[in-house]
PDB file of N, CA and C in Angstrom:
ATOM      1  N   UNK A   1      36.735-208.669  86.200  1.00  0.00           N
ATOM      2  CA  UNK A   1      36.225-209.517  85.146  1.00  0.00           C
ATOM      3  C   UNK A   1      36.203-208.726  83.838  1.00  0.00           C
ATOM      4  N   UNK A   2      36.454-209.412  82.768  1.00  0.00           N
ATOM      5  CA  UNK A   2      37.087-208.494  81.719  1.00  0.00           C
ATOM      6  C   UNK A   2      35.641-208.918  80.765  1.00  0.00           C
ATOM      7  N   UNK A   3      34.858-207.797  80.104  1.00  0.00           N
ATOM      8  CA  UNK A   3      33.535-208.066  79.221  1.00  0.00           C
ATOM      9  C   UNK A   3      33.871-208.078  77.580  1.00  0.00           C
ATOM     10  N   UNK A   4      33.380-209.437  77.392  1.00  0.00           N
ATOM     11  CA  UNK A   4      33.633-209.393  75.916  1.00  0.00           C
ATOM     12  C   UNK A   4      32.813-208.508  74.950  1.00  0.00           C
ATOM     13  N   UNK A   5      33.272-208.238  73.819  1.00  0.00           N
ATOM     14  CA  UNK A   5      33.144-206.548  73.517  1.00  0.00           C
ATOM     15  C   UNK A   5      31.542-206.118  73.277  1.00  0.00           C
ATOM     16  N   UNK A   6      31.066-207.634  72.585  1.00  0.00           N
ATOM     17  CA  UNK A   6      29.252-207.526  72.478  1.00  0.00           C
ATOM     18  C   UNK A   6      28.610-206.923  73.690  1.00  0.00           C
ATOM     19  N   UNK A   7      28.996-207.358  74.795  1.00  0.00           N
ATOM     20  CA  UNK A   7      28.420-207.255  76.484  1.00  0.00           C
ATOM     21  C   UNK A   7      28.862-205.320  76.856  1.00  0.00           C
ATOM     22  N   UNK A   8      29.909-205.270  76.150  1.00  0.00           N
ATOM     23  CA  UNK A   8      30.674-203.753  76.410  1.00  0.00           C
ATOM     24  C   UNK A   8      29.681-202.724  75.513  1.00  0.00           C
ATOM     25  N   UNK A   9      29.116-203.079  74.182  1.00  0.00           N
ATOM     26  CA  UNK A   9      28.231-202.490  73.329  1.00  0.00           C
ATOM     27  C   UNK A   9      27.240-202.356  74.149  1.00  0.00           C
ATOM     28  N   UNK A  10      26.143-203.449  74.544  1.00  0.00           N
ATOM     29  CA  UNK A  10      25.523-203.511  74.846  1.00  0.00           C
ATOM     30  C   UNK A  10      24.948-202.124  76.363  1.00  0.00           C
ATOM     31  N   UNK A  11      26.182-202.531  77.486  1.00  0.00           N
ATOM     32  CA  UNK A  11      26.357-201.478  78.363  1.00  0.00           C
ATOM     33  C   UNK A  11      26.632-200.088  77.879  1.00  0.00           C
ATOM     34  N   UNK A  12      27.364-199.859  76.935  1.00  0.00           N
ATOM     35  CA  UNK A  12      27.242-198.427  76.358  1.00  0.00           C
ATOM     36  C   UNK A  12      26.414-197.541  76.030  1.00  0.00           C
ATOM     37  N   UNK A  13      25.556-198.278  75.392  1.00  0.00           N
ATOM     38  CA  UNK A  13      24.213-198.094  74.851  1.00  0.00           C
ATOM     39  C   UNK A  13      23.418-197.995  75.552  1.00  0.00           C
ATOM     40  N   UNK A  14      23.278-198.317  77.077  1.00  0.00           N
ATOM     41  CA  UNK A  14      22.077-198.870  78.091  1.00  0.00           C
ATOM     42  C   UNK A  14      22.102-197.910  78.880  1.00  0.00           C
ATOM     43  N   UNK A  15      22.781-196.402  78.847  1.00  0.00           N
ATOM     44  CA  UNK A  15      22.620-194.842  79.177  1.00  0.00           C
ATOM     45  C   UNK A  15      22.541-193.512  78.659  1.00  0.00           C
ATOM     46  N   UNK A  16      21.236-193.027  78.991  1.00  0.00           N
ATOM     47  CA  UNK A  16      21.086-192.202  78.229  1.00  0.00           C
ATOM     48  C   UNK A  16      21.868-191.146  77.907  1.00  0.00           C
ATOM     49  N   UNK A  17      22.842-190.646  79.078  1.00  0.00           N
ATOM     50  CA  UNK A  17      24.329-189.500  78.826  1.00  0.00           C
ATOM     51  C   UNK A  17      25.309-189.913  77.793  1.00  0.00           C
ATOM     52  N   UNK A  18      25.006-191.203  77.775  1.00  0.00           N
ATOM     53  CA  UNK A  18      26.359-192.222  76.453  1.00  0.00           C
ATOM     54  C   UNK A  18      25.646-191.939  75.266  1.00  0.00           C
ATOM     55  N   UNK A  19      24.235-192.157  74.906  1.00  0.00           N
ATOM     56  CA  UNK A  19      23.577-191.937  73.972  1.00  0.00           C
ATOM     57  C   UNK A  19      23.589-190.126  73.411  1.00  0.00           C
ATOM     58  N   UNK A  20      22.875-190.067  74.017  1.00  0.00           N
ATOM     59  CA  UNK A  20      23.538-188.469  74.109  1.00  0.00           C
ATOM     60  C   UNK A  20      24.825-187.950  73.712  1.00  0.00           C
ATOM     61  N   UNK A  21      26.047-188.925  73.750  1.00  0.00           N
ATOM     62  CA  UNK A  21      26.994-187.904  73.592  1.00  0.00           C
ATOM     63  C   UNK A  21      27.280-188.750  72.132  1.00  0.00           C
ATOM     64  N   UNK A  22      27.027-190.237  71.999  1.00  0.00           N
ATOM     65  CA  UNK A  22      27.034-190.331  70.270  1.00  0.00           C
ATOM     66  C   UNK A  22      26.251-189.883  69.527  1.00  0.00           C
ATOM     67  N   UNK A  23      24.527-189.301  70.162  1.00  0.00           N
ATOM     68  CA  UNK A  23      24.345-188.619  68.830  1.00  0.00           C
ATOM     69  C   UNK A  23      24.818-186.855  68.494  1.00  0.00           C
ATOM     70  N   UNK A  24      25.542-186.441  69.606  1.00  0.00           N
ATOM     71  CA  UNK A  24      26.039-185.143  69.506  1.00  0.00           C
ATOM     72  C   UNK A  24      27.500-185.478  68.756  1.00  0.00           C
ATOM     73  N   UNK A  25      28.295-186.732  68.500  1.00  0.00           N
ATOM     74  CA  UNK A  25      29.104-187.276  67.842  1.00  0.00           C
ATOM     75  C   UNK A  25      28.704-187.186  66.275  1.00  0.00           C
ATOM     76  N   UNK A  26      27.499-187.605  66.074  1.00  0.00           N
ATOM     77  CA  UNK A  26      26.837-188.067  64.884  1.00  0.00           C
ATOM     78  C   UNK A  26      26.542-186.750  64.407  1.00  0.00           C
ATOM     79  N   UNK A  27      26.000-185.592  65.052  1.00  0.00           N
ATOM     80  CA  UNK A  27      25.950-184.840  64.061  1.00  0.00           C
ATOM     81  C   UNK A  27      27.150-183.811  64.117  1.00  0.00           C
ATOM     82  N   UNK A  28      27.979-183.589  65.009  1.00  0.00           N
ATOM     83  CA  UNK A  28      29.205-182.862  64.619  1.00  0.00           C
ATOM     84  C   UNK A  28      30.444-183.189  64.756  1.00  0.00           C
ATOM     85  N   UNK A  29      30.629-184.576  64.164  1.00  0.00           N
ATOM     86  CA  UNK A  29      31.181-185.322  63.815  1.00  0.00           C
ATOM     87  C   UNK A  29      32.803-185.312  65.105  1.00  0.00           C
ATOM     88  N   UNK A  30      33.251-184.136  65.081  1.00  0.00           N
ATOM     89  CA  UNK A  30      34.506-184.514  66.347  1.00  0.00           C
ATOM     90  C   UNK A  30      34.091-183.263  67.130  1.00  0.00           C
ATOM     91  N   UNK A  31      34.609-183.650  68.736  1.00  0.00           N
ATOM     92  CA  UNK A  31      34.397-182.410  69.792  1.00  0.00           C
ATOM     93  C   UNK A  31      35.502-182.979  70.953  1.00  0.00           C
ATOM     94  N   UNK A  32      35.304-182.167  71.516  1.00  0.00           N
ATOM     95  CA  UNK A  32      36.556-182.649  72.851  1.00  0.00           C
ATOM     96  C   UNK A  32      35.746-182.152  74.025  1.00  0.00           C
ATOM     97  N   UNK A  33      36.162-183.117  74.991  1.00  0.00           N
ATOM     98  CA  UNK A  33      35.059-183.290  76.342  1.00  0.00           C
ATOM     99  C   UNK A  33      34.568-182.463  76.987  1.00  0.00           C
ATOM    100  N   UNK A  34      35.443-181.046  76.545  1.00  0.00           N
ATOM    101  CA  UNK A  34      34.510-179.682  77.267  1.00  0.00           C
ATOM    102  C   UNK A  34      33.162-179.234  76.257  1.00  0.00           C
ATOM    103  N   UNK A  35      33.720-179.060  74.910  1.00  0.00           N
ATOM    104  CA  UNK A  35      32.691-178.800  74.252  1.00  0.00           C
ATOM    105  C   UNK A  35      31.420-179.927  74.273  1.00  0.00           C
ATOM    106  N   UNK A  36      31.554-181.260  74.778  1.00  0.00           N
ATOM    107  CA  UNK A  36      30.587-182.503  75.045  1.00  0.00           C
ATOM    108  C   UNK A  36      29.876-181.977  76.268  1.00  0.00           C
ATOM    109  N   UNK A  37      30.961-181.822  77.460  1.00  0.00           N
ATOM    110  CA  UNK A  37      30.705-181.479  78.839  1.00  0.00           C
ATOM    111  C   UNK A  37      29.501-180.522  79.328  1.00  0.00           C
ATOM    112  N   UNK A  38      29.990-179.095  78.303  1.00  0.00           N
ATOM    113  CA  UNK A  38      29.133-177.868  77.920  1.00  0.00           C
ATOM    114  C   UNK A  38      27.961-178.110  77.256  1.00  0.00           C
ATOM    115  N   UNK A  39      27.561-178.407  76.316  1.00  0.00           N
ATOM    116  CA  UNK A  39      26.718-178.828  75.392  1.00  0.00           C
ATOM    117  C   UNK A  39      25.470-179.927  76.560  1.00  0.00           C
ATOM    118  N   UNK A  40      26.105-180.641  77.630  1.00  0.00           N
ATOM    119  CA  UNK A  40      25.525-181.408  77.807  1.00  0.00           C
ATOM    120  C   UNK A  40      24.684-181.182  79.385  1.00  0.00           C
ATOM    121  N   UNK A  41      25.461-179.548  79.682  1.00  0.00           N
ATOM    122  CA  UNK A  41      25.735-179.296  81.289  1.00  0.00           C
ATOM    123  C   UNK A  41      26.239-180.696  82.019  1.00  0.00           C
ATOM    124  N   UNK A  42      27.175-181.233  81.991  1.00  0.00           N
ATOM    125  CA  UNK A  42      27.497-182.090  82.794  1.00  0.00           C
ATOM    126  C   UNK A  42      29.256-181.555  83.075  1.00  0.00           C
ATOM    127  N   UNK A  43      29.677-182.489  84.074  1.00  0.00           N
ATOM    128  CA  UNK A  43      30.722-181.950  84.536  1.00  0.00           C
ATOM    129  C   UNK A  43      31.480-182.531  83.336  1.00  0.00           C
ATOM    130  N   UNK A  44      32.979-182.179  83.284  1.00  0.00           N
ATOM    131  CA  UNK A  44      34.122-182.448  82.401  1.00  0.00           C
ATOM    132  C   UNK A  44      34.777-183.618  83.027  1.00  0.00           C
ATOM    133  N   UNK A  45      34.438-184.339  84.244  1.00  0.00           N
ATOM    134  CA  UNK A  45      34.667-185.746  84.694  1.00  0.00           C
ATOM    135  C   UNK A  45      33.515-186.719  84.692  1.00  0.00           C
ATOM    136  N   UNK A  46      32.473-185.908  85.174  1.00  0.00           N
ATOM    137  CA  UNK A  46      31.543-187.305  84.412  1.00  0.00           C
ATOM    138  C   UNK A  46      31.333-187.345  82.803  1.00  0.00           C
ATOM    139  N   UNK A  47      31.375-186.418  82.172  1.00  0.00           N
ATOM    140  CA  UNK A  47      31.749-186.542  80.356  1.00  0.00           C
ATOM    141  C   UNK A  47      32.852-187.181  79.854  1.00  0.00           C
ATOM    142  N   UNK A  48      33.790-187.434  80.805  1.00  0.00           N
ATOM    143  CA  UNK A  48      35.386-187.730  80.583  1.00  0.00           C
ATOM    144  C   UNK A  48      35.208-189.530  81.200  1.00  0.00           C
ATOM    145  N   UNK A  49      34.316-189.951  82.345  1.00  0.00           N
ATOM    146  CA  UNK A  49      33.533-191.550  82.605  1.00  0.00           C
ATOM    147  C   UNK A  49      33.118-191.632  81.467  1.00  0.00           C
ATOM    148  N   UNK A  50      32.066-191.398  81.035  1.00  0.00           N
ATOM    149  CA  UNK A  50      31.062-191.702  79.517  1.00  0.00           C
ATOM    150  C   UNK A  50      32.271-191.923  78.297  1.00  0.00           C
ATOM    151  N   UNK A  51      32.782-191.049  78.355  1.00  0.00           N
ATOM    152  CA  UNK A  51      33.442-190.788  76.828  1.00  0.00           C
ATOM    153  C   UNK A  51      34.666-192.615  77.381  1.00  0.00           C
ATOM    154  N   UNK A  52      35.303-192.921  78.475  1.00  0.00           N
ATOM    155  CA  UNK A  52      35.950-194.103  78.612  1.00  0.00           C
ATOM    156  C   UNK A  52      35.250-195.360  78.669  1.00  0.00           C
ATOM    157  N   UNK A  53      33.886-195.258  78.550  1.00  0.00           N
ATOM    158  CA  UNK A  53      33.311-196.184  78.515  1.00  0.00           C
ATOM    159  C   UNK A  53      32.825-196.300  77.031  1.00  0.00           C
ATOM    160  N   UNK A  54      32.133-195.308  76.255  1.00  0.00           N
ATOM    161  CA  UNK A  54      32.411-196.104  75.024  1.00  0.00           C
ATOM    162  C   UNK A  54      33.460-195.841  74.017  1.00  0.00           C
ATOM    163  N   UNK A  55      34.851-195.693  74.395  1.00  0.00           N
ATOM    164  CA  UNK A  55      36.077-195.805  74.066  1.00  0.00           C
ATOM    165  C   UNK A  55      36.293-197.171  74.125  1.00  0.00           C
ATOM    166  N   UNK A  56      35.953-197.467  75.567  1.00  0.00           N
ATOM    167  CA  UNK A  56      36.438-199.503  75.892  1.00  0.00           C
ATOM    168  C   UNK A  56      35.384-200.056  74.621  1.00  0.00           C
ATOM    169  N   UNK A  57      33.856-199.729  74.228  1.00  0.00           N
ATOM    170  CA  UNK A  57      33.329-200.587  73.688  1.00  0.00           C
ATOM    171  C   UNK A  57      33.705-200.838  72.398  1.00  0.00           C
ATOM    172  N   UNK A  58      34.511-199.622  72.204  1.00  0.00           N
ATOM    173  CA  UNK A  58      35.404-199.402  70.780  1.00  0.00           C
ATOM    174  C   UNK A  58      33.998-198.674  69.926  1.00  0.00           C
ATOM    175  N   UNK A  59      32.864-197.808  70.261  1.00  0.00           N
ATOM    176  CA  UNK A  59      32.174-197.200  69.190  1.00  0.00           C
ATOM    177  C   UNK A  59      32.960-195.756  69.228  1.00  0.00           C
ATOM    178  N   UNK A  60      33.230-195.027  70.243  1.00  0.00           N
ATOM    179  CA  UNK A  60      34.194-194.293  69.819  1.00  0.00           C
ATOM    180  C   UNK A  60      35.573-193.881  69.856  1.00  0.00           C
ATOM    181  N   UNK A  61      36.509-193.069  68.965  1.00  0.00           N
ATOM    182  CA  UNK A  61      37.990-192.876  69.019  1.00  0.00           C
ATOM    183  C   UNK A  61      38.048-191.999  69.643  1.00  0.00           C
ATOM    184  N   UNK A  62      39.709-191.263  69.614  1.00  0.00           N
ATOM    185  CA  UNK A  62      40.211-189.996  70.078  1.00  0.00           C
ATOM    186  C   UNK A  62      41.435-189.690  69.480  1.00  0.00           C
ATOM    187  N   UNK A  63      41.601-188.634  69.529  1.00  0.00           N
ATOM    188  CA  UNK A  63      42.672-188.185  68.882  1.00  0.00           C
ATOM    189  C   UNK A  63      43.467-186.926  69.538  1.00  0.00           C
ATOM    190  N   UNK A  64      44.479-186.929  70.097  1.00  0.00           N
ATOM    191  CA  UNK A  64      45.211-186.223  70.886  1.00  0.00           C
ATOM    192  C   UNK A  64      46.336-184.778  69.908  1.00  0.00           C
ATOM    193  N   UNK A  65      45.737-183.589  70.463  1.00  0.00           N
ATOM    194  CA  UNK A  65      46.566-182.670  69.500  1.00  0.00           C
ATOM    195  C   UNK A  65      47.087-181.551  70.829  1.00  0.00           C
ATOM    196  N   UNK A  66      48.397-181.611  70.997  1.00  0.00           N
ATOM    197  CA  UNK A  66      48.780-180.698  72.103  1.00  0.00           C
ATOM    198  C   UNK A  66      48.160-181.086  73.551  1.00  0.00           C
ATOM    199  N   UNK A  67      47.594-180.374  74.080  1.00  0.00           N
ATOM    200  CA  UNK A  67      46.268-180.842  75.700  1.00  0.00           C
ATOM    201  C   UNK A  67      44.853-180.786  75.180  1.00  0.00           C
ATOM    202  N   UNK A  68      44.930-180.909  73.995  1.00  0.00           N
ATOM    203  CA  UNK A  68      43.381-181.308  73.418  1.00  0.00           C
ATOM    204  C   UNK A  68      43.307-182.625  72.962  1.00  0.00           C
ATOM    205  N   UNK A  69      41.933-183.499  73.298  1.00  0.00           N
ATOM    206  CA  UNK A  69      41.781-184.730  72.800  1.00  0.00           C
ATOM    207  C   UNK A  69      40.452-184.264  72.144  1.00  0.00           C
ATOM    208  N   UNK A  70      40.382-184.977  70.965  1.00  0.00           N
ATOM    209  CA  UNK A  70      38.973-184.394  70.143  1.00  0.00           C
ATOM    210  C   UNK A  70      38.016-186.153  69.842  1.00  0.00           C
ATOM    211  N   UNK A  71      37.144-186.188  70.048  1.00  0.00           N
ATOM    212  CA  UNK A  71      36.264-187.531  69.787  1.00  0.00           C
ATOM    213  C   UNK A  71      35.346-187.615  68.751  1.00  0.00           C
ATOM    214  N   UNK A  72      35.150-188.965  68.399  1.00  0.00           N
ATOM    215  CA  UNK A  72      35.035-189.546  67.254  1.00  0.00           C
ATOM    216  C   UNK A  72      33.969-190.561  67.310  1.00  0.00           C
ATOM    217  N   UNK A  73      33.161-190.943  66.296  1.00  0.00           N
ATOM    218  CA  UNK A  73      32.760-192.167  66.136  1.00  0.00           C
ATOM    219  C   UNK A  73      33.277-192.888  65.167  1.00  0.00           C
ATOM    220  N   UNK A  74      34.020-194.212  65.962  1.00  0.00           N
ATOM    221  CA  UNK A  74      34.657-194.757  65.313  1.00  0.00           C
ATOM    222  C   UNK A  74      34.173-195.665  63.623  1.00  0.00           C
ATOM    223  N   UNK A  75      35.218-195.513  62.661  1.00  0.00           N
ATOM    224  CA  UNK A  75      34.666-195.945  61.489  1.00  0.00           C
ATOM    225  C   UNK A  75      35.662-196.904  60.869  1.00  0.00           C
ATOM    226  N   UNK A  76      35.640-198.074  61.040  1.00  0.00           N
ATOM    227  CA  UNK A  76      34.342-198.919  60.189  1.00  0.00           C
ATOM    228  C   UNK A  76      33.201-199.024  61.530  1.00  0.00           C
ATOM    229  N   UNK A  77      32.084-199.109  61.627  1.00  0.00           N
ATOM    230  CA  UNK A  77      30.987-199.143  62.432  1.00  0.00           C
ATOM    231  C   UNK A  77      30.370-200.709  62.415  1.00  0.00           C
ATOM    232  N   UNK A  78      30.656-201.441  63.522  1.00  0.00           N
ATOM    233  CA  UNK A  78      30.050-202.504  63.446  1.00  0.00           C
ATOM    234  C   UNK A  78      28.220-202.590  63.586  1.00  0.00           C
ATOM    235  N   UNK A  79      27.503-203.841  63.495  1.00  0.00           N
ATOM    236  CA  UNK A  79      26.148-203.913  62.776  1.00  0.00           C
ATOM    237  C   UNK A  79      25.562-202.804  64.395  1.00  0.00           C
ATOM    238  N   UNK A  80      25.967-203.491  64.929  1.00  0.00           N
ATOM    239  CA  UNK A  80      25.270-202.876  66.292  1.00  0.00           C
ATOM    240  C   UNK A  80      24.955-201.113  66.422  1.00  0.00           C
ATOM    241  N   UNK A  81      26.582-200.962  66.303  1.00  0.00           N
ATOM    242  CA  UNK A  81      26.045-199.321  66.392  1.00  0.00           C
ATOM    243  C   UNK A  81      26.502-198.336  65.223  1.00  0.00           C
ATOM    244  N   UNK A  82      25.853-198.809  63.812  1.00  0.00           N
ATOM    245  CA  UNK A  82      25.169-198.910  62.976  1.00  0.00           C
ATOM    246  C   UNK A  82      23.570-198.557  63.094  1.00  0.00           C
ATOM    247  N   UNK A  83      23.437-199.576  64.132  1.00  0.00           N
ATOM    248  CA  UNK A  83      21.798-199.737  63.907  1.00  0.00           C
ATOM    249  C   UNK A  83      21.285-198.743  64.856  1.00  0.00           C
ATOM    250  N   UNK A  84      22.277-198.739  66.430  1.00  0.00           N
ATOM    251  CA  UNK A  84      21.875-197.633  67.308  1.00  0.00           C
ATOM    252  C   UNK A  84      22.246-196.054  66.428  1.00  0.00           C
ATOM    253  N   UNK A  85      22.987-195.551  66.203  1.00  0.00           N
ATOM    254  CA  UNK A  85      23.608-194.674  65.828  1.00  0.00           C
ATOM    255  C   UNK A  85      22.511-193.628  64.569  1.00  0.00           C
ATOM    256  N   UNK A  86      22.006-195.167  63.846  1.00  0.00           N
ATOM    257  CA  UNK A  86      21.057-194.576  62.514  1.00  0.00           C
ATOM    258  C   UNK A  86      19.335-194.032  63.158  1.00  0.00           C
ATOM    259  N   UNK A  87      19.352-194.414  64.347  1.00  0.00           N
ATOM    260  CA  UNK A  87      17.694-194.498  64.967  1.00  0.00           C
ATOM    261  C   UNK A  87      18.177-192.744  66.397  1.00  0.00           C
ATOM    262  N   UNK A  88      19.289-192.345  66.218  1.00  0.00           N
ATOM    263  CA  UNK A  88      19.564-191.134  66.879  1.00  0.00           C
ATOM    264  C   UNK A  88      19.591-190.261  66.115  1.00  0.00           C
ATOM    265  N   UNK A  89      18.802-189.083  66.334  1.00  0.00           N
ATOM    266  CA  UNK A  89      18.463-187.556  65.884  1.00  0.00           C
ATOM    267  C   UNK A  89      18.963-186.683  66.336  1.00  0.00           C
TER     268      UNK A  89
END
């Protein structure tokens, strides 16, 4: 069953490791899943689940350089995570 993208926000947002890794997004703006992984002690496959899940919700990008992918919060920022994004420290 395929989730329309509000329902995909919504689930993104509704874990705290996802939260976690946009506001470590928010303040150093790009990283790639080891430096997320590390930072977060979590493995480099469950950081690499998180990071495809809010990829699908579209809050964040990636960008591929050689065997490095580096991540992003995506910009233009819709109202939603906007509003989550501004209430993370």
């Amino acid at each position: 069953m395929k989730l329309p993208l509000q329902e995909k926000l919504y689930k993104a947002f509704a874990h705290e490791k996802r939260l976690e890794i946009v506001r470590l997004l928010k303040i150093n703006k790009y990283l790639t899943v080891g430096q997320i992984a590390k930072t977060m002690n979590s493995s480099m496959q469950t950081t690499s689940k998180q990071l495809k899940i809010l990829a699908d919700a579209h809050i964040i990008g990636s960008e591929k350089e050689g065997l490095e992918v580096t991540y992003f919060i995506k910009k233009p920022m819709s109202d939603i995570v906007k509003f989550v994004v501004g209430y993370l420290q």
